[in-house]
Protein backbone atom coordinates (compact mmCIF):
# COMPACT_ATOMS: atom_id res chain seq x y z
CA UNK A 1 133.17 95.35 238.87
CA UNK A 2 133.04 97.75 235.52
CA UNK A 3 130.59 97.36 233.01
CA UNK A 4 131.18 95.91 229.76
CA UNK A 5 130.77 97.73 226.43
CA UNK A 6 130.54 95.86 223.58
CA UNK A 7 131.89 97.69 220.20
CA UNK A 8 131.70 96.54 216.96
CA UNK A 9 134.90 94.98 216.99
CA UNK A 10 136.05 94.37 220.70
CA UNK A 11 134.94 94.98 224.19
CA UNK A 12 136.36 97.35 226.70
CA UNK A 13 136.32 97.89 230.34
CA UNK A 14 134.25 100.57 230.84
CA UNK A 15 136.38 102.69 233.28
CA UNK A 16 137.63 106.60 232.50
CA UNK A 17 141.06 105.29 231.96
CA UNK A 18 139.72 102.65 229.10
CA UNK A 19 137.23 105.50 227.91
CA UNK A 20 139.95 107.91 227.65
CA UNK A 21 142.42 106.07 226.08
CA UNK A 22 140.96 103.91 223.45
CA UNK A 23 137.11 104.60 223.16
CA UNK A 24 135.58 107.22 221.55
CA UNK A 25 131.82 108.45 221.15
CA UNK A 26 130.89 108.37 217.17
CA UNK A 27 127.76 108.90 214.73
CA UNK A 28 127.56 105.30 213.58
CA UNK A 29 125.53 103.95 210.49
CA UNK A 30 125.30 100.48 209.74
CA UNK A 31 122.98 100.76 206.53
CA UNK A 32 120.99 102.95 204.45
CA UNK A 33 117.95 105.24 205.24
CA UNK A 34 116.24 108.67 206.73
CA UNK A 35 119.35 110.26 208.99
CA UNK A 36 116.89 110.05 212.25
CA UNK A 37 116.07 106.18 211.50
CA UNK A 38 119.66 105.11 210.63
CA UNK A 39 122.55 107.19 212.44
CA UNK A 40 122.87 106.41 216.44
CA UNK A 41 125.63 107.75 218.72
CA UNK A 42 127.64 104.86 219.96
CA UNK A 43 131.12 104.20 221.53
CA UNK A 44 133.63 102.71 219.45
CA UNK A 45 137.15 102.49 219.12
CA UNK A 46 139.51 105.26 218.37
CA UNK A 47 141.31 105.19 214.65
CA UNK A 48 144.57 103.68 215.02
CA UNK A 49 146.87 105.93 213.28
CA UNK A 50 149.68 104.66 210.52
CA UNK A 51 152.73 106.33 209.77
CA UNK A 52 151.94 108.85 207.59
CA UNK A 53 148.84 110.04 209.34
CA UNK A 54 147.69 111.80 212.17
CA UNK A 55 145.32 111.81 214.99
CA UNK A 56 142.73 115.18 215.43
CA UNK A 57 140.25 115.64 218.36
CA UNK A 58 137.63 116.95 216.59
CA UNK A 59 136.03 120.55 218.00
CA UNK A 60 133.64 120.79 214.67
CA UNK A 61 132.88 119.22 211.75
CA UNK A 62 130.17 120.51 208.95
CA UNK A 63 127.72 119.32 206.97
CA UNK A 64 126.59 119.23 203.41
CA UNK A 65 124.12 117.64 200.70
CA UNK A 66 126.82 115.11 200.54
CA UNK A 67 126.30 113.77 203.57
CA UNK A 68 122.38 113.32 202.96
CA UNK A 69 122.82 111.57 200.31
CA UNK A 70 125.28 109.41 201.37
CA UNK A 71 123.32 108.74 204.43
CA UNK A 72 119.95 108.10 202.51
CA UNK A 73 122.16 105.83 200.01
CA UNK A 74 120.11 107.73 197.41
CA UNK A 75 120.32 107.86 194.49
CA UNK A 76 121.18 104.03 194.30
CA UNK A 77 123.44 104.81 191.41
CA UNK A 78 125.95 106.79 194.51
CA UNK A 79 126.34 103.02 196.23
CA UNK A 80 127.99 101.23 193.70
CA UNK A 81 131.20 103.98 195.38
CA UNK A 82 130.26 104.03 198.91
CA UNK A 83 128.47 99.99 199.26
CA UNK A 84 126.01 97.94 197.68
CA UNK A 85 124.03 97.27 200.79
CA UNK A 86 125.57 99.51 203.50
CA UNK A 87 127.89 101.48 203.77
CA UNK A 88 131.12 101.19 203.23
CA UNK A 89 132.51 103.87 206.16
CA UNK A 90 130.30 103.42 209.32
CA UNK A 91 130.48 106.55 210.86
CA UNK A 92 129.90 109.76 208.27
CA UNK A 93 130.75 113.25 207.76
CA UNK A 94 134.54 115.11 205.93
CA UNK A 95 134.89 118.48 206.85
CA UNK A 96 136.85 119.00 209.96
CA UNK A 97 138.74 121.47 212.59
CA UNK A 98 140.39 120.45 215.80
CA UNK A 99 143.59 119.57 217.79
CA UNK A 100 146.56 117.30 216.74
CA UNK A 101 146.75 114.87 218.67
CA UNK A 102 149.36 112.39 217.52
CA UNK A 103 151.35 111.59 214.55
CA UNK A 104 153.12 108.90 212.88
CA UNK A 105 156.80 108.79 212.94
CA UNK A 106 156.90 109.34 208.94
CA UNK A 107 154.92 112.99 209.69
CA UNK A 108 156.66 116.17 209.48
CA UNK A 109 154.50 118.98 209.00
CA UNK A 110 152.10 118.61 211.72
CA UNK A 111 152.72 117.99 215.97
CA UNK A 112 150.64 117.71 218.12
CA UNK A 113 148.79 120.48 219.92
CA UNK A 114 148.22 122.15 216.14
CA UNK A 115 145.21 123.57 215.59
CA UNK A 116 144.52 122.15 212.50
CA UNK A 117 141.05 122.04 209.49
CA UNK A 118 140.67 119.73 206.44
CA UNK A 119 138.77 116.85 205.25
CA UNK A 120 138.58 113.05 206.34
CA UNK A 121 136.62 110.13 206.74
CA UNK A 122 134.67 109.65 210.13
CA UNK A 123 134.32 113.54 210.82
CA UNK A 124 131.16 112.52 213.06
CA UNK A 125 133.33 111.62 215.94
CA UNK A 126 135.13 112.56 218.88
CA UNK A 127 138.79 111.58 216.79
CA UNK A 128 139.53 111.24 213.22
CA UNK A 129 142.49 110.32 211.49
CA UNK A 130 143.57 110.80 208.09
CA UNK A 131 146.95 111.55 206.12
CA UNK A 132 149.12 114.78 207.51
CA UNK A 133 148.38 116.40 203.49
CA UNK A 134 144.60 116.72 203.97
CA UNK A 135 145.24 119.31 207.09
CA UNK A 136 146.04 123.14 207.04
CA UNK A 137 146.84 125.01 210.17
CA UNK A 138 143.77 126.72 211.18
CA UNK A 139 143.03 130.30 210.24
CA UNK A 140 144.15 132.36 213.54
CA UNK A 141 141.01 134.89 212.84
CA UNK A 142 138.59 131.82 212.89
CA UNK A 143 137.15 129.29 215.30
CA UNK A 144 136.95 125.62 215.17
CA UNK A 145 133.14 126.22 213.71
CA UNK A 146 134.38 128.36 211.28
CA UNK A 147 137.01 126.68 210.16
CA UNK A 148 135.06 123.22 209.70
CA UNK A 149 132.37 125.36 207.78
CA UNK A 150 135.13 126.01 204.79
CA UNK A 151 136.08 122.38 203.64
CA UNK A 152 134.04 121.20 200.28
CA UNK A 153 131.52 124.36 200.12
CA UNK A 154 134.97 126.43 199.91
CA UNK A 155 136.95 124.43 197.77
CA UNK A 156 133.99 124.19 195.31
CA UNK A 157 133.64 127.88 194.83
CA UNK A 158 136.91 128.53 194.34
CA UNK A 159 137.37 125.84 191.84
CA UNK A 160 134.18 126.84 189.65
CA UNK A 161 135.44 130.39 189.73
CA UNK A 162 138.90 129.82 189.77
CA UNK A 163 139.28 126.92 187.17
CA UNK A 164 136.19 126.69 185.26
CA UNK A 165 134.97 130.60 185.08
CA UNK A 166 138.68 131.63 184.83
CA UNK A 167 137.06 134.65 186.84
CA UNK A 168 139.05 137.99 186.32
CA UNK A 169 138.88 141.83 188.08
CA UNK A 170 136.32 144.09 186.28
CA UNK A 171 134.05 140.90 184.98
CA UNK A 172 130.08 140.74 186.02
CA UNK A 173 129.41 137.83 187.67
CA UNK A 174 125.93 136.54 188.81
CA UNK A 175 125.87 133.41 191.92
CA UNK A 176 122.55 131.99 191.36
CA UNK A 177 121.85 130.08 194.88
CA UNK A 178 124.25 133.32 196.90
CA UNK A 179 122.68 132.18 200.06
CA UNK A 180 123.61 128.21 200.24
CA UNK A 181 127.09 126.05 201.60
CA UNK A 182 128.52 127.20 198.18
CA UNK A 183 127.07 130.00 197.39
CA UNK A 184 127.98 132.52 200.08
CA UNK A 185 131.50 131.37 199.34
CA UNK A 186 131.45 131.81 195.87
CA UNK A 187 130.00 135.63 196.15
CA UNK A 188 133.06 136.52 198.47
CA UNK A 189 136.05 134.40 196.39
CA UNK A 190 134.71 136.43 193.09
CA UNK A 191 135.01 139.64 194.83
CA UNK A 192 137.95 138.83 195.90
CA UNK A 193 139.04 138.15 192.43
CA UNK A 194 138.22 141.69 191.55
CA UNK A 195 134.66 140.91 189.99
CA UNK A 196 131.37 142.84 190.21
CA UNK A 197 129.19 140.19 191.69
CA UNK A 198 125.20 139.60 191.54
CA UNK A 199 124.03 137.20 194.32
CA UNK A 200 120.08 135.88 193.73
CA UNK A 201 118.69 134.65 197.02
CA UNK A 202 115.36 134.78 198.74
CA UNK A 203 114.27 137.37 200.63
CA UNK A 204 115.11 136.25 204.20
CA UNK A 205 118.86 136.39 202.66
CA UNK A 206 118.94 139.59 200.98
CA UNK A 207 120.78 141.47 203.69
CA UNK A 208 123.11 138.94 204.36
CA UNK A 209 124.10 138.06 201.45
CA UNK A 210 124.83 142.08 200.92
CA UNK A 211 126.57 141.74 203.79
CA UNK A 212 129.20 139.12 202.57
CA UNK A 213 130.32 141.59 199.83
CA UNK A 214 127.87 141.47 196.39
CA UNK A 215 127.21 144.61 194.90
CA UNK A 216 123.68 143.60 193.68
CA UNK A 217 121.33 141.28 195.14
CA UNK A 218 118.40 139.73 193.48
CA UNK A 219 115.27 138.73 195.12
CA UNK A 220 113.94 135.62 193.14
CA UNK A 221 110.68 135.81 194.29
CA UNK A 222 110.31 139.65 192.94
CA UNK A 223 112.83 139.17 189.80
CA UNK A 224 113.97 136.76 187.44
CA UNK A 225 117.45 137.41 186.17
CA UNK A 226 116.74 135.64 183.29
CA UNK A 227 114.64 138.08 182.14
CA UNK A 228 116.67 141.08 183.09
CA UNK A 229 118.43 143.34 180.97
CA UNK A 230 121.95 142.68 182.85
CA UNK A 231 124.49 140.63 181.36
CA UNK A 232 126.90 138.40 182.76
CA UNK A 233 130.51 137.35 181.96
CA UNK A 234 130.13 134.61 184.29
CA UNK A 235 127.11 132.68 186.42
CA UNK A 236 127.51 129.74 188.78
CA UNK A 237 124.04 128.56 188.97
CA UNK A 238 124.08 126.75 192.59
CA UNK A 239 120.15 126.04 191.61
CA UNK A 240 119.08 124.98 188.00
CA UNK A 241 115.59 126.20 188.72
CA UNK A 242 115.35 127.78 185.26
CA UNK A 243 115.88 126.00 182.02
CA UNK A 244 120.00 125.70 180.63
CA UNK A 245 119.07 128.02 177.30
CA UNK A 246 116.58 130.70 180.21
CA UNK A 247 119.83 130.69 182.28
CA UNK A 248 122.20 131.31 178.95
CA UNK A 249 119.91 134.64 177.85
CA UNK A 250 121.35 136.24 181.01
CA UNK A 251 125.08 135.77 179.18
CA UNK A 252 126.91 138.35 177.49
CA UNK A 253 128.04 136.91 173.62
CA UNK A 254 131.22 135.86 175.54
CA UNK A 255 129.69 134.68 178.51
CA UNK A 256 129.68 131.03 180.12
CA UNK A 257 127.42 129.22 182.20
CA UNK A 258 128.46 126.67 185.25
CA UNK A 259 125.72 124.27 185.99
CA UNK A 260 126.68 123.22 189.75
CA UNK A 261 123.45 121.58 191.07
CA UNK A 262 120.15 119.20 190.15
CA UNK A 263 118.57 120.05 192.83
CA UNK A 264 116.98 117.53 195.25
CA UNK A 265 115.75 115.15 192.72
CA UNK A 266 113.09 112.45 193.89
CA UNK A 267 114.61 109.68 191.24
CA UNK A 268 115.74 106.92 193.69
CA UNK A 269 118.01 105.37 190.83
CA UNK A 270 119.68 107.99 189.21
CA UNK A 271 118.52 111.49 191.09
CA UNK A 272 120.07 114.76 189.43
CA UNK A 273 122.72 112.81 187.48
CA UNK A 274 120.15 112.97 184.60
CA UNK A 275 120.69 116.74 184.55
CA UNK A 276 124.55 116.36 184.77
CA UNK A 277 124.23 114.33 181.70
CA UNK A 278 122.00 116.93 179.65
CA UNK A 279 124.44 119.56 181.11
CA UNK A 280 127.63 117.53 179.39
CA UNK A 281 125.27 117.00 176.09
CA UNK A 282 124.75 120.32 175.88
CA UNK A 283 128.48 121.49 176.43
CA UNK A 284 129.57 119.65 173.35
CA UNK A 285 127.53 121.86 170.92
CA UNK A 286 126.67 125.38 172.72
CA UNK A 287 129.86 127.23 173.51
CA UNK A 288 128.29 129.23 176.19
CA UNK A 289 128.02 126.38 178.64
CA UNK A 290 130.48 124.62 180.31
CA UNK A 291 130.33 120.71 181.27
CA UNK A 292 130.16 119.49 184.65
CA UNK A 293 133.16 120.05 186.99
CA UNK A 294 134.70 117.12 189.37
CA UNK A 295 136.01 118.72 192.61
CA UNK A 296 138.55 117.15 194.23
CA UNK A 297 139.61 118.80 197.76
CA UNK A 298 143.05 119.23 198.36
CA UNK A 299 146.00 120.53 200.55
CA UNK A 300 146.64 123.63 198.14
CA UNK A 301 143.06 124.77 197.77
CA UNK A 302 143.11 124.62 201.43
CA UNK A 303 146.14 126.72 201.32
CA UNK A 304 144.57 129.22 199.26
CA UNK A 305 141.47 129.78 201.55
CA UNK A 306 143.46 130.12 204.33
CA UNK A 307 145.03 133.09 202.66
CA UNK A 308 142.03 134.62 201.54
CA UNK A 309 140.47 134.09 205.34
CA UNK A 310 143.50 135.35 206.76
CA UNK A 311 143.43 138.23 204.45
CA UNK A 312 139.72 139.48 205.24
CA UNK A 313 138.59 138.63 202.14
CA UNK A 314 136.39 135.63 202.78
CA UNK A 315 134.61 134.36 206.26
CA UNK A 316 131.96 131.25 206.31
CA UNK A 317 128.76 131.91 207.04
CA UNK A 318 126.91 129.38 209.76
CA UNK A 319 123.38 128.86 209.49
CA UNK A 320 123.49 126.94 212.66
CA UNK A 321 125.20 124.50 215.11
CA UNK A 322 124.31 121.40 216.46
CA UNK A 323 125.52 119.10 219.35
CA UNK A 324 126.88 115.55 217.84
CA UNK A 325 124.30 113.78 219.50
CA UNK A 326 121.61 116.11 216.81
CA UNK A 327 123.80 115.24 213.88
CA UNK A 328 120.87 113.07 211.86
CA UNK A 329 118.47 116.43 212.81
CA UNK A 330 121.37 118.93 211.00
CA UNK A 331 121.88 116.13 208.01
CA UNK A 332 117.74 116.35 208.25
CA UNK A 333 118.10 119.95 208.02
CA UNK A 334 120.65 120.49 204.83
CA UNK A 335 118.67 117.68 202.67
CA UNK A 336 115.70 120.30 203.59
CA UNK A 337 117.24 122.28 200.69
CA UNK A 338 117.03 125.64 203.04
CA UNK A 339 120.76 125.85 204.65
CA UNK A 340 121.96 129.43 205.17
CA UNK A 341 125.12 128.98 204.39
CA UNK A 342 126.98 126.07 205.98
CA UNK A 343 125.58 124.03 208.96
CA UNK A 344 128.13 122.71 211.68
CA UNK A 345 128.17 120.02 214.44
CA UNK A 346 129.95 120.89 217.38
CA UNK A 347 131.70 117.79 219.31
């Protein structure tokens, strides 16, 4: 007689016929707390796709600071979007890369059997499912890892560049943070746009982030830029471990500053959003800094990466892979604050 497993919202025989046709292994939170206290791998039901959506078996997904902080439900303020007390979306994770495979009869871009990346909700799973415009074919000069590594650290970088910095050839450009998710895309999307880029890291990262494609690293534990005598058209601080007017002294007269990180703030209620709020203040009167940024992921963005991958011009950089079963030890490992570039779960 086959065992029973019970789900959280039926129960299924447990034969390989039922476990291959509707069931599905999944990182599964049902409330708030440390990733290695509050995230267990269960079986669950497949998504049941709609018409305008589609079906991927998921070969990697990545993951980011988002996904700590979503996990730890901290700060508080972040649950009045994702639930009071728990959250909303059970199992975690956006970034993805794997295989079509089904559709809805209102899809038209995607079949399956295409090799596919883009963002979801659920990525921590075997199967996700999500509308046809949130997927790109995948690069053909990158795996599955690679691919999931681009999603919101990519998108980011080329947004702040692209759309805040209005980043153009010839420029000096400084990525404060060159070594993170967001920063070893950013040094590699500026290049491409023609600019002479600066990457700061720490020394462990010198080399690679040389590697990537800036022209000048900085060692921050042997120089501060801020008291340099470069000057920069343009810096994406990743880090805000210096002051907003410290950072602004490294500015040409026509220079402007993006502010794109807190860091890992301890305040349980509010955490960084206190510096997103001086960063906005200080916008309003100081013409050298820019306000905060919203990024939004979407289907073009995705579009434009692809090209730039395609094209040589940008690869993601893995600081390591983990097993799904490990995915509250890798969410562990980005809130660390030490990532080297992006970090990946492989399913």
């Amino acid at each position: 007689m086959a065992q029973k497993i019970v789900t959280s919202n039926r129960i299924q025989d447990d034969s390989p016929l039922a476990r291959e046709t509707d069931m599905m292994q999944a990182i599964v939170q049902h409330t708030y707390g440390a990733p290695q206290a509050v995230l267990e791998l269960q079986h669950i039901a497949k998504p049941v796709i709609k018409d305008n959506k589609v079906l991927v078996r998921v070969h990697a997904a990545s993951v980011h600071v988002g996904d700590w902080i979503l996990v730890r439900g901290v700060p508080y303020v972040v649950r009045m979007a994702t639930g009071l007390r728990k959250p909303k979306n059970r199992v975690p994770g956006t970034d993805i890369a794997g295989t079509v495979v089904s559709v809805g009869k209102a899809v038209t871009q995607l079949r399956p059997g295409d090799e596919v990346f883009g963002w979801c909700t659920g990525a921590f799973a075997e199967y996700a499912c999500a509308a046809e415009d949130r997927f790109v074919p995948k690069p053909t000069n990158l795996t599955f890892e690679q691919a999931a590594a681009v999603g919101v650290s990519a998108s980011t970088a080329l947004q702040l560049l692209r759309d805040q910095g209005k980043v153009q050839p010839g420029q000096k450009v400084l990525i404060n943070g060159a070594s993170g998710g967001v920063g070893t895309f950013a040094v590699q999307i500026a290049k491409a746009f023609g600019a002479e880029v600066t990457g700061v890291c720490g020394t462990t990262n010198v080399d690679m982030v040389r590697s990537i494609g800036a022209d000048h690293v900085i060692d921050y534990t042997r120089e501060d830029f801020t008291q340099g005598v470069q000057r920069y058209d343009f810096i994406l601080d990743n880090v805000a471990n210096h002051s907003l007017s410290d950072t602004r002294r490294a500015l040409t007269p026509n220079g402007r500053l993006q502010s794109n990180g807190g860091g890992h703030s301890d305040g349980h209620w509010v955490g960084s959003l206190g510096s997103v709020i001086k960063v906005a203040a200080v916008s309003r009167f100081v013409r050298q800094q820019l306000g905060p940024s919203i990024k939004f992921q979407n289907r073009p963005d995705l579009v434009v990466l692809k090209d730039l991958i395609e094209g040589g011009k940008v690869r993601p950089v893995i600081d390591r892979t983990y097993p799904l079963s490990e995915t509250a030890r890798a969410i562990g490992h980005v809130g660390e604050g030490h990532a080297r570039g992006t970090v990946v779960i492989t399913v």
